[in-house]
N, C-alpha and C. Protein backbone atom coordinates (compact mmCIF):
# COMPACT_ATOMS: atom_id res chain seq x y z
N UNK A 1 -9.19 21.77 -12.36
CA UNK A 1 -8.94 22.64 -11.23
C UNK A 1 -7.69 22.21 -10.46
N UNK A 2 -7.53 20.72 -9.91
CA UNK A 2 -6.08 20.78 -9.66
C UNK A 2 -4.80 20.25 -10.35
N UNK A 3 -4.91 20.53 -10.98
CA UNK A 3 -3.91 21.23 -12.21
C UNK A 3 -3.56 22.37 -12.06
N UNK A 4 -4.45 22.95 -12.25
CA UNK A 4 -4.57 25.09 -11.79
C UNK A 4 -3.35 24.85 -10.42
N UNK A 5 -4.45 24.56 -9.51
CA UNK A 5 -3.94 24.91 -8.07
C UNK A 5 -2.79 23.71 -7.67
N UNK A 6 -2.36 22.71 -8.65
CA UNK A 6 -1.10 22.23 -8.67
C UNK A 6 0.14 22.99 -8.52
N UNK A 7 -0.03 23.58 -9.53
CA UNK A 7 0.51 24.84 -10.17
C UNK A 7 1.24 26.08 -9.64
N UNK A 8 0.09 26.56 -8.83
CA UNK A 8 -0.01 27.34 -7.93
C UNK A 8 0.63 26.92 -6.70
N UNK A 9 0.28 26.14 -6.19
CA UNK A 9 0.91 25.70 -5.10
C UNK A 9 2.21 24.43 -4.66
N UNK A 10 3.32 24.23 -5.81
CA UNK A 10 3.84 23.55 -6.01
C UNK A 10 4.83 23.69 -4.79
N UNK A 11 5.23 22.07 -4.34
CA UNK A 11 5.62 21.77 -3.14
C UNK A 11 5.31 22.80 -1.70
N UNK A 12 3.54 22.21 -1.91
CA UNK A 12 2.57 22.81 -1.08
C UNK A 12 3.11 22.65 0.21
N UNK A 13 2.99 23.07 1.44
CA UNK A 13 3.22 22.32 3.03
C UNK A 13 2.28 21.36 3.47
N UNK A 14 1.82 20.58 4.54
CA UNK A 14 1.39 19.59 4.86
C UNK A 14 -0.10 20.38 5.18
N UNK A 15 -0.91 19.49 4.81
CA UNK A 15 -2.74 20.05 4.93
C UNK A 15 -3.28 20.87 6.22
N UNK A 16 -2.59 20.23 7.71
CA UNK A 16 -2.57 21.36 8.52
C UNK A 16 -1.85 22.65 8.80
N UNK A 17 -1.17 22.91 8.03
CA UNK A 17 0.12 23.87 7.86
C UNK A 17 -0.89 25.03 7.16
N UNK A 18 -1.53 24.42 5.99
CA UNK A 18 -2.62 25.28 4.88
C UNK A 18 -3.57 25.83 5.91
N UNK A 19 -4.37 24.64 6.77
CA UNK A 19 -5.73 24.77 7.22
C UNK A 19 -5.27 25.80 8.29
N UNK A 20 -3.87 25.93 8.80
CA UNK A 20 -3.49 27.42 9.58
C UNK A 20 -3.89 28.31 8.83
N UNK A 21 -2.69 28.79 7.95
CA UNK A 21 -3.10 30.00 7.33
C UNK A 21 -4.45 30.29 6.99
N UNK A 22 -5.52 29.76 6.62
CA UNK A 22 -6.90 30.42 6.35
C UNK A 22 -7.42 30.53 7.21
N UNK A 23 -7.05 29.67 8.92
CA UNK A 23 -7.50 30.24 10.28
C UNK A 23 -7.23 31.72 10.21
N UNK A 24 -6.28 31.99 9.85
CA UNK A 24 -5.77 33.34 10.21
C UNK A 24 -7.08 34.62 9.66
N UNK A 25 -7.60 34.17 8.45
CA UNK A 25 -8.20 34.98 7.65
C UNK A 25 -10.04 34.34 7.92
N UNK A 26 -9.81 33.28 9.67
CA UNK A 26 -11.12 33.31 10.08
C UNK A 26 -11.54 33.49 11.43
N UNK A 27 -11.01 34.65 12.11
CA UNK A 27 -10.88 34.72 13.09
C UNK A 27 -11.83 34.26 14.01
N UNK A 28 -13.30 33.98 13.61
CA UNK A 28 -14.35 33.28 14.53
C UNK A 28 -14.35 31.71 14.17
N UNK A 29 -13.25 31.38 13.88
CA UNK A 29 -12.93 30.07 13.76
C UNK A 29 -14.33 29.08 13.61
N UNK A 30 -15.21 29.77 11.81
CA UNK A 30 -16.35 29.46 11.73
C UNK A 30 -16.09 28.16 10.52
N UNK A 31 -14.69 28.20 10.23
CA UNK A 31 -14.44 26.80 9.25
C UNK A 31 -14.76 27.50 7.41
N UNK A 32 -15.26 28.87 8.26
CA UNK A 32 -16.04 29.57 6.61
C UNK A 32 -15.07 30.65 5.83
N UNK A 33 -14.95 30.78 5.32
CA UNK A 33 -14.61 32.48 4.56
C UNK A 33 -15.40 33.23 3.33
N UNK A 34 -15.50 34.56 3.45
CA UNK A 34 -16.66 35.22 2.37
C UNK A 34 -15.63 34.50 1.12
N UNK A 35 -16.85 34.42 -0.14
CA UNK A 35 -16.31 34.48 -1.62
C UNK A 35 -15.44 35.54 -1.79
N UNK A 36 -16.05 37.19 -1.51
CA UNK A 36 -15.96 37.91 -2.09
C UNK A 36 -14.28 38.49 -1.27
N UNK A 37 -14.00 37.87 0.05
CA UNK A 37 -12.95 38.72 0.70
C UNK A 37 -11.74 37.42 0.30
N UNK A 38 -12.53 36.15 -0.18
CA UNK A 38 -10.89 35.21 -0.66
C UNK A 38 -11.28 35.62 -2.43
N UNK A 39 -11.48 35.99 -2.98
CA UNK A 39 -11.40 36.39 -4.50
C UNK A 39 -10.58 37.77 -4.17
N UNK A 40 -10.60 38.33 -3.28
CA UNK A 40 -9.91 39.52 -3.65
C UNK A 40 -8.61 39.10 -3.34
N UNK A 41 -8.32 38.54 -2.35
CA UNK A 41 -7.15 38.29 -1.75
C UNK A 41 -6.21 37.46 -2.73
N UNK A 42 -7.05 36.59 -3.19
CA UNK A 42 -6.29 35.53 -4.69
C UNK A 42 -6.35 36.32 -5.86
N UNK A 43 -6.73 37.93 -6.59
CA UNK A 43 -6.58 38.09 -7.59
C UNK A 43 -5.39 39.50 -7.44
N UNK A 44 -5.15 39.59 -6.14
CA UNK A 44 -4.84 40.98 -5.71
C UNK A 44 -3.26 40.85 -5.17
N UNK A 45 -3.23 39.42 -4.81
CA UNK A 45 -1.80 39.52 -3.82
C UNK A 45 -0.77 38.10 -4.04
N UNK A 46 0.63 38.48 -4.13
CA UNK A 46 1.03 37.40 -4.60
C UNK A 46 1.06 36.82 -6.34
N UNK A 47 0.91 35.80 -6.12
CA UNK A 47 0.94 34.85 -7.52
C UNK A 47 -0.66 34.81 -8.07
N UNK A 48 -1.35 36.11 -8.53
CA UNK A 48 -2.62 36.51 -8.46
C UNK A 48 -2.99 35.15 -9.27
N UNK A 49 -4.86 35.14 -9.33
CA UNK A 49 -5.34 34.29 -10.05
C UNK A 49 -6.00 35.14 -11.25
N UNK A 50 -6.20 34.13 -12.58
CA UNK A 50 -6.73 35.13 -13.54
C UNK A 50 -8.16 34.71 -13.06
N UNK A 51 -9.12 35.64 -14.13
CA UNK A 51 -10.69 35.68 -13.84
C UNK A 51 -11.13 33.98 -14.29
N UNK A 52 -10.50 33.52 -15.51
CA UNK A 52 -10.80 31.89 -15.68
C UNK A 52 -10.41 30.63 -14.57
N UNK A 53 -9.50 31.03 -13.65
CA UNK A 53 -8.74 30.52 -13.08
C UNK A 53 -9.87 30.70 -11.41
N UNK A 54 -10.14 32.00 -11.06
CA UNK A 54 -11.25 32.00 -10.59
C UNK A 54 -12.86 31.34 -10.52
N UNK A 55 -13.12 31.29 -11.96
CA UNK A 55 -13.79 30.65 -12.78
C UNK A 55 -14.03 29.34 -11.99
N UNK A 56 -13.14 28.64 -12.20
CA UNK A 56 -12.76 27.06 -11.83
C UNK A 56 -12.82 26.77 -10.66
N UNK A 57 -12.22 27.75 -9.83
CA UNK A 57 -12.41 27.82 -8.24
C UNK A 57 -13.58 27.47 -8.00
N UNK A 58 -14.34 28.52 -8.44
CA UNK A 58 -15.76 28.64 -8.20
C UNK A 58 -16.58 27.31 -8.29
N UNK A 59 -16.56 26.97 -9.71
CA UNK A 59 -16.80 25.23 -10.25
C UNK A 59 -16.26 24.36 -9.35
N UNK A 60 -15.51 24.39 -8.69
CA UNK A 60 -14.76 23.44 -7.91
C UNK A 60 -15.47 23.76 -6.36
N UNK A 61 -15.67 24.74 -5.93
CA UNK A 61 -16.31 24.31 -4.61
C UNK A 61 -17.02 25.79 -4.66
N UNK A 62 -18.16 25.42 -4.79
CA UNK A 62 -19.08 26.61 -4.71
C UNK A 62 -19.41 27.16 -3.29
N UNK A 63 -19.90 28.62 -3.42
CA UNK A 63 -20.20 28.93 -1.84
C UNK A 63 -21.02 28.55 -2.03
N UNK A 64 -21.80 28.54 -0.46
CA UNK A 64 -23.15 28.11 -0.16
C UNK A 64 -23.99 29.38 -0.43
N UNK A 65 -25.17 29.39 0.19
CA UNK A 65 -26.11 30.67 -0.22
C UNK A 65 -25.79 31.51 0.04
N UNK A 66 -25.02 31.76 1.25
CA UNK A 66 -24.71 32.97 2.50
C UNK A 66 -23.59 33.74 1.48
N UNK A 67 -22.46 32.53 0.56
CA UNK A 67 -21.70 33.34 0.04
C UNK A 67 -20.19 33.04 0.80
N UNK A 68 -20.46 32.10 1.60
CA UNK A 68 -18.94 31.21 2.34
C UNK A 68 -18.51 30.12 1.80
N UNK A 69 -17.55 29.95 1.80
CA UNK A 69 -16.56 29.12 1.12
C UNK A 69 -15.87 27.92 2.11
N UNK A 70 -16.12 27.24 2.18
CA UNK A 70 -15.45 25.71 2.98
C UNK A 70 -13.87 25.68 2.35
N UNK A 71 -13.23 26.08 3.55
CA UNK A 71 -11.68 26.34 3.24
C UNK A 71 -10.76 25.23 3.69
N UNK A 72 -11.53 24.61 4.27
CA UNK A 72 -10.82 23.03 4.94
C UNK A 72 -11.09 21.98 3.79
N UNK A 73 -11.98 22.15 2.98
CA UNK A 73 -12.66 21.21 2.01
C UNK A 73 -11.22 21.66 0.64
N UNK A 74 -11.11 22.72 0.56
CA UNK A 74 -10.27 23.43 -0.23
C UNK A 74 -8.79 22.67 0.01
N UNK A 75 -8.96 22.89 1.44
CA UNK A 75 -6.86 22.44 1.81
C UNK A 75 -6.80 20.90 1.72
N UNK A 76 -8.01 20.19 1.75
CA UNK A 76 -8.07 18.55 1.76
C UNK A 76 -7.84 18.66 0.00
N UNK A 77 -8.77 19.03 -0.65
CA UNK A 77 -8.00 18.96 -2.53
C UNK A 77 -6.53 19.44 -2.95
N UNK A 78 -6.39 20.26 -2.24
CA UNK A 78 -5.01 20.67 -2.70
C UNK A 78 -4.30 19.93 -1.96
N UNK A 79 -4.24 19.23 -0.81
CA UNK A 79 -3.16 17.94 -0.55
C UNK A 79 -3.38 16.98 -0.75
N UNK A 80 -4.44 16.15 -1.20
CA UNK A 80 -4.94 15.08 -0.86
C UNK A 80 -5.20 14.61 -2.72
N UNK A 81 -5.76 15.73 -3.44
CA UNK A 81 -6.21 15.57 -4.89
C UNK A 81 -7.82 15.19 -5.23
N UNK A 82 -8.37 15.14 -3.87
CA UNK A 82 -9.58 14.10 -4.06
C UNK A 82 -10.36 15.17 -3.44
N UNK A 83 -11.69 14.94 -3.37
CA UNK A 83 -12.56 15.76 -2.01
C UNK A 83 -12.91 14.52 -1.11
N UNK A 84 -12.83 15.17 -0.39
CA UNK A 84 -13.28 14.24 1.09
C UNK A 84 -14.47 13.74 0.62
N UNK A 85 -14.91 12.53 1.40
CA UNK A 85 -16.29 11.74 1.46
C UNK A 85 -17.22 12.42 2.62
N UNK A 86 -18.16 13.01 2.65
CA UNK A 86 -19.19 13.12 3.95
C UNK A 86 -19.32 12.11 4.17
């Protein structure tokens, strides 16, 4: 997976720079975003993702039950390479 999103995001900006932009797309600043409204947005706009590539996403940080996605957990792998420790 970051390989994929290596890839994708080559000479990324700094981890709070990221953790902006997905504020933008959380306006109740709940730390969350739906699966279904960041899959559209990553297969639809830009440097789309394929459905395998999605795939992996998914494998890589699953939503929870509700169907939200931890987008700060997301911007810590893509700068950092690791997942954070709880």
């Amino acid at each position: 997976f970051l390989t994929m999103f290596g890839e994708k995001l080559k000479g990324a900006d700094p981890e709070d720079v990221i953790v902006s932009a997905f504020k933008v797309l959380d306006p109740e600043a709940t730390g969350f975003i739906k699966k279904e409204f960041l899959q559209e947005l990553l297969t639809t706009q830009c440097d789309r993702f394929s459905a395998e590539e999605m795939k992996n996403l998914w494998a890589a940080f699953p939503p929870d039950v509700a169907g939200n996605v931890d987008y700060k957990q997301i911007c810590y792998v893509i700068t950092h390479g690791e997942e954070k420790e709880e």
